[in-house]
C-alpha atoms as a PDB file:
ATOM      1  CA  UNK A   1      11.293  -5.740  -3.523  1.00  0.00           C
ATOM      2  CA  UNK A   2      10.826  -4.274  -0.045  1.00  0.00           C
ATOM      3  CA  UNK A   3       9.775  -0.756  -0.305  1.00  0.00           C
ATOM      4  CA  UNK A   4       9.229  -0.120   3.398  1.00  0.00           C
ATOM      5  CA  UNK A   5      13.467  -0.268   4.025  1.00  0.00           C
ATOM      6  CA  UNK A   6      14.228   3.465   5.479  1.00  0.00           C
ATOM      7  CA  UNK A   7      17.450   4.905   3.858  1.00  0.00           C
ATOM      8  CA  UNK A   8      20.012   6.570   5.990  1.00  0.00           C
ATOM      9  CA  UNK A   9      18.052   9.920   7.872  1.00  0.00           C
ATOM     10  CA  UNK A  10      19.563  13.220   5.842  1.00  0.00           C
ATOM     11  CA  UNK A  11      22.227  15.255   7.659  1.00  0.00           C
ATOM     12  CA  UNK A  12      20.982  18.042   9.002  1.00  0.00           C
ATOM     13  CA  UNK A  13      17.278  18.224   8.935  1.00  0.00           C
ATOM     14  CA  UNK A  14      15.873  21.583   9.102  1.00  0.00           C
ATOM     15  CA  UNK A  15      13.359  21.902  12.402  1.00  0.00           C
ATOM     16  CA  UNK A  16       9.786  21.190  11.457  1.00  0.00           C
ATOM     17  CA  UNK A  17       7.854  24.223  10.046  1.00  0.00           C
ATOM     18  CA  UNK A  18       4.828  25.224  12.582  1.00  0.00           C
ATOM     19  CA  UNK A  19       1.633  22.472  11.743  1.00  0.00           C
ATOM     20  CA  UNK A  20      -1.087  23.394   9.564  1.00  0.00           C
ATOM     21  CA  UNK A  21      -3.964  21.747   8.576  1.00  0.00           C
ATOM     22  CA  UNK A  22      -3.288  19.691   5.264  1.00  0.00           C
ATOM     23  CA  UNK A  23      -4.822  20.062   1.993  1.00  0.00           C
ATOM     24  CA  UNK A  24      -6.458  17.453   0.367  1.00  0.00           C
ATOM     25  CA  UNK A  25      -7.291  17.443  -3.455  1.00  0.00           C
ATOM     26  CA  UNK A  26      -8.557  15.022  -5.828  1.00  0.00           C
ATOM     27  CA  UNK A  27      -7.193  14.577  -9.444  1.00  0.00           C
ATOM     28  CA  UNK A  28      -9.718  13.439 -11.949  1.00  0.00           C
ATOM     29  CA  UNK A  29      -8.688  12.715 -15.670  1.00  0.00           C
ATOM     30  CA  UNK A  30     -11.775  11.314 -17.247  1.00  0.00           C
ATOM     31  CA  UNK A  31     -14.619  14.205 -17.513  1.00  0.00           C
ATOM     32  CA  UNK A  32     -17.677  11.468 -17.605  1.00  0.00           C
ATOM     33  CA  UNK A  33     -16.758  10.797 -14.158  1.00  0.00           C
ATOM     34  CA  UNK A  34     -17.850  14.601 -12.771  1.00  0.00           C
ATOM     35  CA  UNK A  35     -21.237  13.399 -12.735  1.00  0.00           C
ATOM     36  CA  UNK A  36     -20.583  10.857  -9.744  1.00  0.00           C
ATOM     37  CA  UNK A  37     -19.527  14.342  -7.809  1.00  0.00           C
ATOM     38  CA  UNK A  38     -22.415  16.281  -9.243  1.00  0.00           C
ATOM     39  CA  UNK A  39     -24.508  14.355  -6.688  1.00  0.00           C
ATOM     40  CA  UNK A  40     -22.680  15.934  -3.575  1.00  0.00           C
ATOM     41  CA  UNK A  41     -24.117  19.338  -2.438  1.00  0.00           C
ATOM     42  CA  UNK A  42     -20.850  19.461  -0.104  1.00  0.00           C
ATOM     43  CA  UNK A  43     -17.529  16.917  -0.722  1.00  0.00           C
ATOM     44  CA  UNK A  44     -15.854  15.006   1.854  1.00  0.00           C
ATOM     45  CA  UNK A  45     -12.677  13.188   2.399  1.00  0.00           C
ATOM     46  CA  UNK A  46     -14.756  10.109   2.295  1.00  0.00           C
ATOM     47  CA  UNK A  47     -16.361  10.825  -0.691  1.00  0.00           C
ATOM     48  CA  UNK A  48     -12.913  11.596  -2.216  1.00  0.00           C
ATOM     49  CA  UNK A  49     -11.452   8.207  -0.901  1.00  0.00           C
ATOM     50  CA  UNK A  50     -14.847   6.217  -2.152  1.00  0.00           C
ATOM     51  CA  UNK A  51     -13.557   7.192  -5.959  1.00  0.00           C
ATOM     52  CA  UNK A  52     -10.391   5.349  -4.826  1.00  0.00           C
ATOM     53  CA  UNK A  53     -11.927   2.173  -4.609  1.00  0.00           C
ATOM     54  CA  UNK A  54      -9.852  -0.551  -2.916  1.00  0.00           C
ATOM     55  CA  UNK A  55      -6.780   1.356  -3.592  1.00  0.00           C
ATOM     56  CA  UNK A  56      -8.132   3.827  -0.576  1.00  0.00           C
ATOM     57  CA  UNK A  57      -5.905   1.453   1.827  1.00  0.00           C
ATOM     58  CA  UNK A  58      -3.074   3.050   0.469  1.00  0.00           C
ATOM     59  CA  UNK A  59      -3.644   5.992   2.050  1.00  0.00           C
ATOM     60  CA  UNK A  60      -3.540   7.891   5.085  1.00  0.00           C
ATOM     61  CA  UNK A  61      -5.233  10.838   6.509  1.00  0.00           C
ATOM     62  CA  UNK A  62      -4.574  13.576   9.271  1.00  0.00           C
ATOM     63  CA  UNK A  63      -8.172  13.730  10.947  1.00  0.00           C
ATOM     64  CA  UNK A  64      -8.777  17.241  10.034  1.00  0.00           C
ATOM     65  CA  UNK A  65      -7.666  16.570   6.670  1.00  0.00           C
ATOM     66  CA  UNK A  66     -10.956  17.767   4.630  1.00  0.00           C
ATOM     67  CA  UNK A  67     -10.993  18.805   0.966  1.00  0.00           C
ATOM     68  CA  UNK A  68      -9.610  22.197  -0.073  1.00  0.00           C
ATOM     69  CA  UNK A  69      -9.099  21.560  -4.055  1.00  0.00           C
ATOM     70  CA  UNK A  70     -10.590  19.600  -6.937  1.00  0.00           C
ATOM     71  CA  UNK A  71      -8.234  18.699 -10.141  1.00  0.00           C
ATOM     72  CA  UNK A  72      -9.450  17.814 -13.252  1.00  0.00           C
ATOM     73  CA  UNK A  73      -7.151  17.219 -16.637  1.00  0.00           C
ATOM     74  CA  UNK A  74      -4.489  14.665 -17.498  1.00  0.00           C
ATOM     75  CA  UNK A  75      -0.181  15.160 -16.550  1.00  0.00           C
ATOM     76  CA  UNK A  76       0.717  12.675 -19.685  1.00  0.00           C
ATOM     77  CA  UNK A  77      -1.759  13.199 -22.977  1.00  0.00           C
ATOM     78  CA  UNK A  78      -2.447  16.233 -25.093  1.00  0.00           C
ATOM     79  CA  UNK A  79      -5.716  13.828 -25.665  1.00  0.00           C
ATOM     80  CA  UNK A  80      -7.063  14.280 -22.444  1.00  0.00           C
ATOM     81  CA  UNK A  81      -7.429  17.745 -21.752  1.00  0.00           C
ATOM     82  CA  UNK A  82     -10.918  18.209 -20.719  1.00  0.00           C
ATOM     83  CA  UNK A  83     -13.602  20.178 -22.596  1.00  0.00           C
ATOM     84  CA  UNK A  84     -14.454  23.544 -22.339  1.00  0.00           C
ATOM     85  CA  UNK A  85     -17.907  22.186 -20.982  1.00  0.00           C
ATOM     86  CA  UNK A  86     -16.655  19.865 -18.141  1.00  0.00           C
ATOM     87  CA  UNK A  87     -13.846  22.733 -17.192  1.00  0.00           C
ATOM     88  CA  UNK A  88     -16.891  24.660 -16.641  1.00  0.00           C
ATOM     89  CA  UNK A  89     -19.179  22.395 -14.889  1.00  0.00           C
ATOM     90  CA  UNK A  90     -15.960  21.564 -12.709  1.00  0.00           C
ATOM     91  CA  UNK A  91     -15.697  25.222 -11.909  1.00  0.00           C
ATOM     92  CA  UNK A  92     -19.047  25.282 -10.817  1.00  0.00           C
ATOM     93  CA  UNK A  93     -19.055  22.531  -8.558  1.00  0.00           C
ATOM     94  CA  UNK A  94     -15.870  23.831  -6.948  1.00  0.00           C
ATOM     95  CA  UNK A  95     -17.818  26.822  -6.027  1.00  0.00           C
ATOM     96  CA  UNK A  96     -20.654  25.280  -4.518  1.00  0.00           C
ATOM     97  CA  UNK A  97     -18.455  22.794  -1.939  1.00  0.00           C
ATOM     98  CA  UNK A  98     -16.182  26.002  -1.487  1.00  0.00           C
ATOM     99  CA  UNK A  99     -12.835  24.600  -2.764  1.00  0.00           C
ATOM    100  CA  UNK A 100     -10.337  25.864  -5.407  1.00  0.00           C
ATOM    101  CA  UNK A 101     -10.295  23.912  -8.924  1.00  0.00           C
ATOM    102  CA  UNK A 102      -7.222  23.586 -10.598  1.00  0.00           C
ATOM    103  CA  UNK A 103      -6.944  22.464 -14.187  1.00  0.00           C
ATOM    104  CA  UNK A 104      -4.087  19.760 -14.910  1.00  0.00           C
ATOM    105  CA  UNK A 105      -2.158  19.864 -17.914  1.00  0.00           C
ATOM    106  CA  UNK A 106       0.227  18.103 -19.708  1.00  0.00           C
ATOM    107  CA  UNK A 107       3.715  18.345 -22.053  1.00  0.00           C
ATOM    108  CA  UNK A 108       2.271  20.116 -24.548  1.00  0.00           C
ATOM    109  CA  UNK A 109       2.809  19.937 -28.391  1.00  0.00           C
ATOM    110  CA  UNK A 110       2.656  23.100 -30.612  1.00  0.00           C
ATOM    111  CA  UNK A 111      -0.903  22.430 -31.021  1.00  0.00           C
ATOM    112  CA  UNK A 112      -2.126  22.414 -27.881  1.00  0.00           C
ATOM    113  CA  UNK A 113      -1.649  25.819 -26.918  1.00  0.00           C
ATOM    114  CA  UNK A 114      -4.257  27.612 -28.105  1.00  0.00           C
ATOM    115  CA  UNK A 115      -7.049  24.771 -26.597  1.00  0.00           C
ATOM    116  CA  UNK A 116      -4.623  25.502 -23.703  1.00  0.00           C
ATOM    117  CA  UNK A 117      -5.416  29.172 -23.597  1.00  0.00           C
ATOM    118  CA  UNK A 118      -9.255  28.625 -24.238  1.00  0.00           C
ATOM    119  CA  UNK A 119      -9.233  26.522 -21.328  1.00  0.00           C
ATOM    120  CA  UNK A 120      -7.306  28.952 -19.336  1.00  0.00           C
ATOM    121  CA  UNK A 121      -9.755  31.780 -20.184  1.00  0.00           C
ATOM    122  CA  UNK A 122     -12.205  29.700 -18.519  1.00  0.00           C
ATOM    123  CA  UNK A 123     -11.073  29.751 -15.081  1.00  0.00           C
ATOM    124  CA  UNK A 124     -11.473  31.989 -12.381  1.00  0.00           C
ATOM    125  CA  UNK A 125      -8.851  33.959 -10.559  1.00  0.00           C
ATOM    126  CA  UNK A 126      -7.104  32.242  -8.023  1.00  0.00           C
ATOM    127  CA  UNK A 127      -7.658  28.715  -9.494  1.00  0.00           C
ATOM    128  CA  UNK A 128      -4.417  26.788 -10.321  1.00  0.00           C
ATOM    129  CA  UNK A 129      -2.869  25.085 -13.655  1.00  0.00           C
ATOM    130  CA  UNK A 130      -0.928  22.198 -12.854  1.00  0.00           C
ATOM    131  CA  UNK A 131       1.501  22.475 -15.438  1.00  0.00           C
ATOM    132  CA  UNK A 132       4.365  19.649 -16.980  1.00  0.00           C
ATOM    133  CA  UNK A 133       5.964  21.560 -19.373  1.00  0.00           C
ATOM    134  CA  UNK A 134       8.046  25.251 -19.279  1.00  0.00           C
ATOM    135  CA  UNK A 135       6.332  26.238 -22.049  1.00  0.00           C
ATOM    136  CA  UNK A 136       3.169  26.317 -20.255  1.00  0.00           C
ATOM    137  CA  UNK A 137       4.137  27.741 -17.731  1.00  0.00           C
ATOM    138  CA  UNK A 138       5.140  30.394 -19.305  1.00  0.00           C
ATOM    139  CA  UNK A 139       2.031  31.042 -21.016  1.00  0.00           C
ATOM    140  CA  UNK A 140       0.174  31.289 -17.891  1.00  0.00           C
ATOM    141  CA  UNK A 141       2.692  33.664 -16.351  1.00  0.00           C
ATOM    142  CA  UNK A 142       2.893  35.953 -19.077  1.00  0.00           C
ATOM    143  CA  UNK A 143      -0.917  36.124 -20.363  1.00  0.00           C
ATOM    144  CA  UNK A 144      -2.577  34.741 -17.433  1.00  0.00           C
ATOM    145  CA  UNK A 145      -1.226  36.343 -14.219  1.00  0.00           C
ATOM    146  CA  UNK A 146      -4.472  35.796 -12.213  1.00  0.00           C
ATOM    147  CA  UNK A 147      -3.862  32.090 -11.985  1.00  0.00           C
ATOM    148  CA  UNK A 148      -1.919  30.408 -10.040  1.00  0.00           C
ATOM    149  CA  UNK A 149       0.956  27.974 -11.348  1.00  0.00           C
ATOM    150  CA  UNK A 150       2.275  24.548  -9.783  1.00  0.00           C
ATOM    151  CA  UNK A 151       4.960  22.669 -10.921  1.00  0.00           C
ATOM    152  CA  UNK A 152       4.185  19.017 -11.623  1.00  0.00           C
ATOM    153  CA  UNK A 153       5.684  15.996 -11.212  1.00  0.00           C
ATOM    154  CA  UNK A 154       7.032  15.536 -14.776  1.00  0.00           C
ATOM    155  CA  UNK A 155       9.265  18.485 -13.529  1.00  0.00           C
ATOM    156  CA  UNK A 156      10.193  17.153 -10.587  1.00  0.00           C
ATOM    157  CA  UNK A 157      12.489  14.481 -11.608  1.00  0.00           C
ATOM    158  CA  UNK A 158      13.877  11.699  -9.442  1.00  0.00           C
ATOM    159  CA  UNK A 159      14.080   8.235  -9.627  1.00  0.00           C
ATOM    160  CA  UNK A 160      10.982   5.976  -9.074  1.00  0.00           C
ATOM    161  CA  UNK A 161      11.505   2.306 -10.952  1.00  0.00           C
ATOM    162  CA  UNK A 162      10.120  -0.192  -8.905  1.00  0.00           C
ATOM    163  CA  UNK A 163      12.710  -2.818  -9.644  1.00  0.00           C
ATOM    164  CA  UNK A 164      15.122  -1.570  -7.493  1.00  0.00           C
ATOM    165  CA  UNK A 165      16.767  -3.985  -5.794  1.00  0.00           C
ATOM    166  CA  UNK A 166      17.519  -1.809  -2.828  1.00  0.00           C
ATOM    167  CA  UNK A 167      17.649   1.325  -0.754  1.00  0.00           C
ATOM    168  CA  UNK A 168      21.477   1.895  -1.528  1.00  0.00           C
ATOM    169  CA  UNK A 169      20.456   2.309  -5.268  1.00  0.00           C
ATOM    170  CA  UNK A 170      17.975   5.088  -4.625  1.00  0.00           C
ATOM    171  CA  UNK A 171      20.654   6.937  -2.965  1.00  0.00           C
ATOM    172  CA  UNK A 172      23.080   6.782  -5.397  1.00  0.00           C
ATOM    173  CA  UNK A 173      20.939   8.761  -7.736  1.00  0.00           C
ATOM    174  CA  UNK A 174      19.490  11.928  -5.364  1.00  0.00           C
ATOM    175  CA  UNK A 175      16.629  14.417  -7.158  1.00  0.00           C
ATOM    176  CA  UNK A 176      17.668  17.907  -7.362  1.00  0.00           C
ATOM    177  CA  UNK A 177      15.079  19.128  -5.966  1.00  0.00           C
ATOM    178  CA  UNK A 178      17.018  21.593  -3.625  1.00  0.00           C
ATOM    179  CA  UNK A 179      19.498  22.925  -5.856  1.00  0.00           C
ATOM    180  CA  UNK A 180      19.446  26.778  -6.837  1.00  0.00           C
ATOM    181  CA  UNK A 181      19.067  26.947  -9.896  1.00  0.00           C
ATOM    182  CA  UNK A 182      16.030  24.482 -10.013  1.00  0.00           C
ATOM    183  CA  UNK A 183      14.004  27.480  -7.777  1.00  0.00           C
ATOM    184  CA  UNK A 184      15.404  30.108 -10.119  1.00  0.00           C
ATOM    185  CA  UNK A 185      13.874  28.755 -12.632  1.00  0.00           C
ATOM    186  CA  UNK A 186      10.128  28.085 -10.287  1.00  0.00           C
ATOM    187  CA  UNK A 187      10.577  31.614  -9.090  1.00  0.00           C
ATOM    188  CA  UNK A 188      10.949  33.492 -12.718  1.00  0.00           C
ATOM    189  CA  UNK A 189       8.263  31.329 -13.601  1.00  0.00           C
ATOM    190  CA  UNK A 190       5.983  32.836 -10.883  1.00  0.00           C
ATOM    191  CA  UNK A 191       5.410  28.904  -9.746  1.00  0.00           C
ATOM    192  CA  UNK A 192       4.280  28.446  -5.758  1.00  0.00           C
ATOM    193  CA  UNK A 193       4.547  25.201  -5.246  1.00  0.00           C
ATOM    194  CA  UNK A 194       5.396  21.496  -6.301  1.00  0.00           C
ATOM    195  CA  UNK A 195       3.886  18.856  -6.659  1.00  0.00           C
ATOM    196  CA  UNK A 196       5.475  15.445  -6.051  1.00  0.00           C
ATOM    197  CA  UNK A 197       5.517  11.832  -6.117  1.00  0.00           C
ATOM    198  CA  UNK A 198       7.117   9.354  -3.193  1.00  0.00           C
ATOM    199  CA  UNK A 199       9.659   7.228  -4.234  1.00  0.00           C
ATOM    200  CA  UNK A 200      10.193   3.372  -4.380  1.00  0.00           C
ATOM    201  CA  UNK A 201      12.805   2.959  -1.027  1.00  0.00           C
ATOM    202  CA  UNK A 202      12.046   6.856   0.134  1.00  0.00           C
ATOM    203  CA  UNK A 203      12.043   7.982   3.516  1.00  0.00           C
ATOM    204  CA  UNK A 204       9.982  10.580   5.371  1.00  0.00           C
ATOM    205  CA  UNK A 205      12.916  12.992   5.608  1.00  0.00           C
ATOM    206  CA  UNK A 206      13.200  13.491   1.739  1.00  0.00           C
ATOM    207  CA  UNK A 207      11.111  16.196   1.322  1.00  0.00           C
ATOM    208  CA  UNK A 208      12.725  18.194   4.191  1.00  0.00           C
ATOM    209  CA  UNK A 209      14.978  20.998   3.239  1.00  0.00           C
ATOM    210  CA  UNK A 210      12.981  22.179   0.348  1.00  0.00           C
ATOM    211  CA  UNK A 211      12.020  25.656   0.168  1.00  0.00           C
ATOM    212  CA  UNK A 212       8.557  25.872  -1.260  1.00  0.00           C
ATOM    213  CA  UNK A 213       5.560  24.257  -0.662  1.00  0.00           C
ATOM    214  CA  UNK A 214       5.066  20.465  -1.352  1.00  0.00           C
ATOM    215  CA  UNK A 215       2.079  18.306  -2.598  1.00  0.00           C
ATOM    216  CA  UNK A 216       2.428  14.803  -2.648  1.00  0.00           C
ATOM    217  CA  UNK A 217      -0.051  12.177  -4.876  1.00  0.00           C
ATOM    218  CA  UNK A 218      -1.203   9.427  -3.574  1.00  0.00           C
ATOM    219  CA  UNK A 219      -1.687   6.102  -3.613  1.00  0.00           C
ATOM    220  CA  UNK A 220       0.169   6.120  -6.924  1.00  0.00           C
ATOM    221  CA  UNK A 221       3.266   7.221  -8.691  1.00  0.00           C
ATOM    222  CA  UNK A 222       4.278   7.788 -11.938  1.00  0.00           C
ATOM    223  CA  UNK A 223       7.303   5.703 -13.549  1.00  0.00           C
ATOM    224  CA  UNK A 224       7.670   6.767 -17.072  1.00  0.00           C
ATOM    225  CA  UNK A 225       5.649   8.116 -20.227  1.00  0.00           C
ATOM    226  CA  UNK A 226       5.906   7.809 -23.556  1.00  0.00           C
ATOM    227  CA  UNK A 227       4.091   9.129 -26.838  1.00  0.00           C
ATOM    228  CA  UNK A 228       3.071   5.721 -27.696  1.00  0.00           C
ATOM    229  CA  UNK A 229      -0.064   4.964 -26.269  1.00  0.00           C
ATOM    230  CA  UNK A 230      -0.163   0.878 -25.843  1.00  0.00           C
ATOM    231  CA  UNK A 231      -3.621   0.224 -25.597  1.00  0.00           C
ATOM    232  CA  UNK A 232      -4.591   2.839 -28.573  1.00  0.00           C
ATOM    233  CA  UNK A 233      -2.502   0.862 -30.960  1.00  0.00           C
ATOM    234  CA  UNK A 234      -4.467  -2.786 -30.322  1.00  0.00           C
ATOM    235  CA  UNK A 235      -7.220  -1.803 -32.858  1.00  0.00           C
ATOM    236  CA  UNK A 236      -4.439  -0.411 -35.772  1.00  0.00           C
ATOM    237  CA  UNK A 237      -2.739  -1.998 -38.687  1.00  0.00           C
ATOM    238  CA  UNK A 238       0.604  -3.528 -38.082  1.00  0.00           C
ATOM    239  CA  UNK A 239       2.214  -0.534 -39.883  1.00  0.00           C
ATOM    240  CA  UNK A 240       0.135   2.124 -37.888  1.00  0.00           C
ATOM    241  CA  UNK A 241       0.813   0.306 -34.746  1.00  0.00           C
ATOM    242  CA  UNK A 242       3.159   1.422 -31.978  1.00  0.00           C
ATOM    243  CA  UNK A 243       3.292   4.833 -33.241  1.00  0.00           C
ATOM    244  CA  UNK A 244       3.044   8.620 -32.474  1.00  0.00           C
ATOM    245  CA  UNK A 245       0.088  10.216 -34.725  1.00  0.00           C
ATOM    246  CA  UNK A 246      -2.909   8.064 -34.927  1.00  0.00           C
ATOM    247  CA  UNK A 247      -6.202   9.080 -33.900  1.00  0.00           C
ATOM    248  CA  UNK A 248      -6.809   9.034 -30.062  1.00  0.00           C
ATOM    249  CA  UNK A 249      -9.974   7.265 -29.473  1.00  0.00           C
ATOM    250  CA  UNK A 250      -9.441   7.508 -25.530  1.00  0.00           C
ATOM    251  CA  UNK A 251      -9.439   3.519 -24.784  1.00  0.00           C
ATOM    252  CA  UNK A 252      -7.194   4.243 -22.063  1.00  0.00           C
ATOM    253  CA  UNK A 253     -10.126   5.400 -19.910  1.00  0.00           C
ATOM    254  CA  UNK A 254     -11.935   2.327 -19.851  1.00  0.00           C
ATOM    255  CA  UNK A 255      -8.582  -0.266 -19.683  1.00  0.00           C
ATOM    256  CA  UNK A 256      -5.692  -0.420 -17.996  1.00  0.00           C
ATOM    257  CA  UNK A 257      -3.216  -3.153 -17.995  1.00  0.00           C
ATOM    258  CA  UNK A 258      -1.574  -4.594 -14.788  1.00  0.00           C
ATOM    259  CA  UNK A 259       1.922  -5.811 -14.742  1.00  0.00           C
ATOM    260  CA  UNK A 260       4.059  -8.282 -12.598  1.00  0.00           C
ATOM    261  CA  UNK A 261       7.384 -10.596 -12.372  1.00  0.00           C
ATOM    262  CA  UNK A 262       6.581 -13.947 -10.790  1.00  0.00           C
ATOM    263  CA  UNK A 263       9.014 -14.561  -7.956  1.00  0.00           C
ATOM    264  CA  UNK A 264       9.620 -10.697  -7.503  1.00  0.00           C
ATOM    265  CA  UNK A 265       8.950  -8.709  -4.424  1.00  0.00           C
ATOM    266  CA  UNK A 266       8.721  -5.513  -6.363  1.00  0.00           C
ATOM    267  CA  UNK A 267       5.637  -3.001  -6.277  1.00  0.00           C
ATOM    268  CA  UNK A 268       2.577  -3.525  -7.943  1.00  0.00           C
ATOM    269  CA  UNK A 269       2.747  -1.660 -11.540  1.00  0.00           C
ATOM    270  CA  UNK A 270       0.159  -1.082 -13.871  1.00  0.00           C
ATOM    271  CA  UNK A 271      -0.174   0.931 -17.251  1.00  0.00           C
ATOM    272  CA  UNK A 272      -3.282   3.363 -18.462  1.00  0.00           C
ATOM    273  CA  UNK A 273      -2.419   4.769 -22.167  1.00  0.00           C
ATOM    274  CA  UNK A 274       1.400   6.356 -22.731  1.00  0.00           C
ATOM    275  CA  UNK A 275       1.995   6.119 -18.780  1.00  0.00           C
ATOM    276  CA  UNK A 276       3.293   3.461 -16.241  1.00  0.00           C
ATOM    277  CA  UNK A 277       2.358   3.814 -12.310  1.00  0.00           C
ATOM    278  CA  UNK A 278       3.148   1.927  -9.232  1.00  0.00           C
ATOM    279  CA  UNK A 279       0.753   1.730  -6.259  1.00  0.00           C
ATOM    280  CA  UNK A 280       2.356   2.599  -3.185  1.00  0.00           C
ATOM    281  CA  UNK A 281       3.031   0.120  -0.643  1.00  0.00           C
ATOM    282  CA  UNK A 282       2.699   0.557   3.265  1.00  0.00           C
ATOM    283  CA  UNK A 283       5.782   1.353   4.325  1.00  0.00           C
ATOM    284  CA  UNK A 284       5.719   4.578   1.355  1.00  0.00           C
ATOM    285  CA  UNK A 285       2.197   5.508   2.722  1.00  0.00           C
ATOM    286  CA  UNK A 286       3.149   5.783   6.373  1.00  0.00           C
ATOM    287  CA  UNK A 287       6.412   7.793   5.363  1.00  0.00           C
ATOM    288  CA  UNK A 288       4.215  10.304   3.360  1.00  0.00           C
ATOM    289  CA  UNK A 289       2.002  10.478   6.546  1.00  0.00           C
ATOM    290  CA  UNK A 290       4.959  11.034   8.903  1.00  0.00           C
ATOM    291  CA  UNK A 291       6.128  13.829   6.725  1.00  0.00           C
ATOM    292  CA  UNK A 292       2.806  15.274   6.653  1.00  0.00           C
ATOM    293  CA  UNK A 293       2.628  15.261  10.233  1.00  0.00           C
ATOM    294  CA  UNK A 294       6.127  16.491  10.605  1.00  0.00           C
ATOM    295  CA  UNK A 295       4.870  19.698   8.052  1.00  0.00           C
ATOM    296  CA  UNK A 296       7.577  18.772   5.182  1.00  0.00           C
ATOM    297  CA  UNK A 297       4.597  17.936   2.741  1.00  0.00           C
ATOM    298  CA  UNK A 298       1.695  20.710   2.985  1.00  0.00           C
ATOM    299  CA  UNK A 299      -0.533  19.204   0.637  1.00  0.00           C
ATOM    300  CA  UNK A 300      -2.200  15.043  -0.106  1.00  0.00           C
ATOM    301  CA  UNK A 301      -3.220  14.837  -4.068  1.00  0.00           C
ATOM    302  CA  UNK A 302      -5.423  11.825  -3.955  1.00  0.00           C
ATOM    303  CA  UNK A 303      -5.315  10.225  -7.714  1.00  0.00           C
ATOM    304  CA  UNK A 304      -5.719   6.898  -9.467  1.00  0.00           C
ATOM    305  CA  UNK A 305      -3.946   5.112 -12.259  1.00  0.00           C
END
């Protein structure tokens, strides 16, 4: 698979919106890790990329790109939402580097909502809920109006499996990310922006022509999730095994599992828990940094898998 191909330019590009400087966040899941930022008195991009490891070549940066917002919280498992103690040590170490925290969250089971709205009594005004499920948002509109929704990717659907042959395919099956009644539903929502991943086979120009602010994560997308978390099942009796329920003992924060097709050019792919993810490859990581540059894409989420 060659992800670096450039589909056909859309009709009718809109002219670029006047440059800003970007925001840069960084999306942690696993609360143990706030204590390697606890150390900085002030973040940096660089200490943002360090957390990135190697996968920090899969990413490029405007040179006044500096961070703005911290994330901490999981898209894909009701497990993973963080404590009430890490939201708030999170909180705090947003306001002493001076940048806005937003809490992630996931699809949410009937359960989860009232964690959800102890979590969301936690945070100050301003800060923002990335949220993956109406229902959510909804909850934050209606009894939290001093925080500030974003739509996340698990709303944003298009099509991202790496084993697509070709650009042409990817075409065939456009997002809807521009049609009306998508933003109706943002805007009664009181949502302000969306939050998105970059496609196998995408091109610069796809995030032109929306009206409302974009974030884009990097150097990973998502592919798919499930409710059956993989790795939690390895320790379970056959009958328990493969199966929604069982009691979450967080593995998925210390092992991921890599995947790849001998004699395949197609992206690398790994799984962590209930979700897949492909690492972006660098034709997808200079077509996010043209469309920063070109102001379709306001915002860089960086974020492992």
């Amino acid at each position: 698979m060659t992800p670096t191909l450039t589909p056909t330019p859309t009709p009718s590009i809109p002219p670029n919106p006047p440059a800003r400087p970007i925001e840069l966040g960084f999306a942690l899941v696993d609360e143990r890790e706030l204590a390697a930022f606890a150390r900085h008195e002030r973040v940096t991009r660089d200490d943002y990329l360090e957390q990135l490891g190697d996968a920090r070549q899969g990413v490029m940066l405007p040179d006044d790109a500096e961070p703005t917002h911290f994330f901490l919280g999981s898209e894909f498992c009701e497990h993973l939402l963080p404590s009430l103690e890490a939201i708030d040590r999170a909180v705090a170490l947003c306001e002493r580097w001076e940048v806005t925290f937003g809490l992630v969250t996931p699809i949410a089971c009937d359960s989860l909502f009232e964690p959800l709205r102890a979590a969301f009594a936690r945070l100050p005004a301003g800060a923002e809920v990335t949220v993956n499920d109406w229902g959510v948002a909804r909850v934050v509109q209606r009894e939290f109006p001093e925080l500030r929704p974003v739509a996340g990717r698990l709303l944003g659907k298009m099509l991202k499996d790496p084993r697509l042959p070709s650009a042409t395919w990817a075409r065939m099956y456009p997002n809807g990310l521009r049609a009306g009644p998508f933003r109706e539903i943002l805007d009664n929502l009181g949502i302000g922006r969306l939050e998105l991943d970059f496609p196998p086979f995408g091109a610069a120009d796809m995030y032109a022509g929306i009206d409302f602010p974009v974030g884009v994560r990097a150097p990973y997308g998502y592919i798919a999730k499930g409710r059956i978390c993989k790795l939690g099942s390895l320790a379970l009796d056959v009958p328990e095994k493969f199966s929604p329920g069982h009691r979450c003992r967080r593995e998925c924060l210390g092992f991921s599992e890599v995947g790849a097709r001998p004699g395949t050019r197609e992206l690398e792919t790994s799984q962590r828990g209930n979700t897949m993810y492909y690492r972006h490859a660098p034709g997808m990581t200079a077509a996010i940094a043209e469309a920063v540059a070109k102001g379709w894409v306001s915002r860089i989420v960086l974020s492992g898998a």
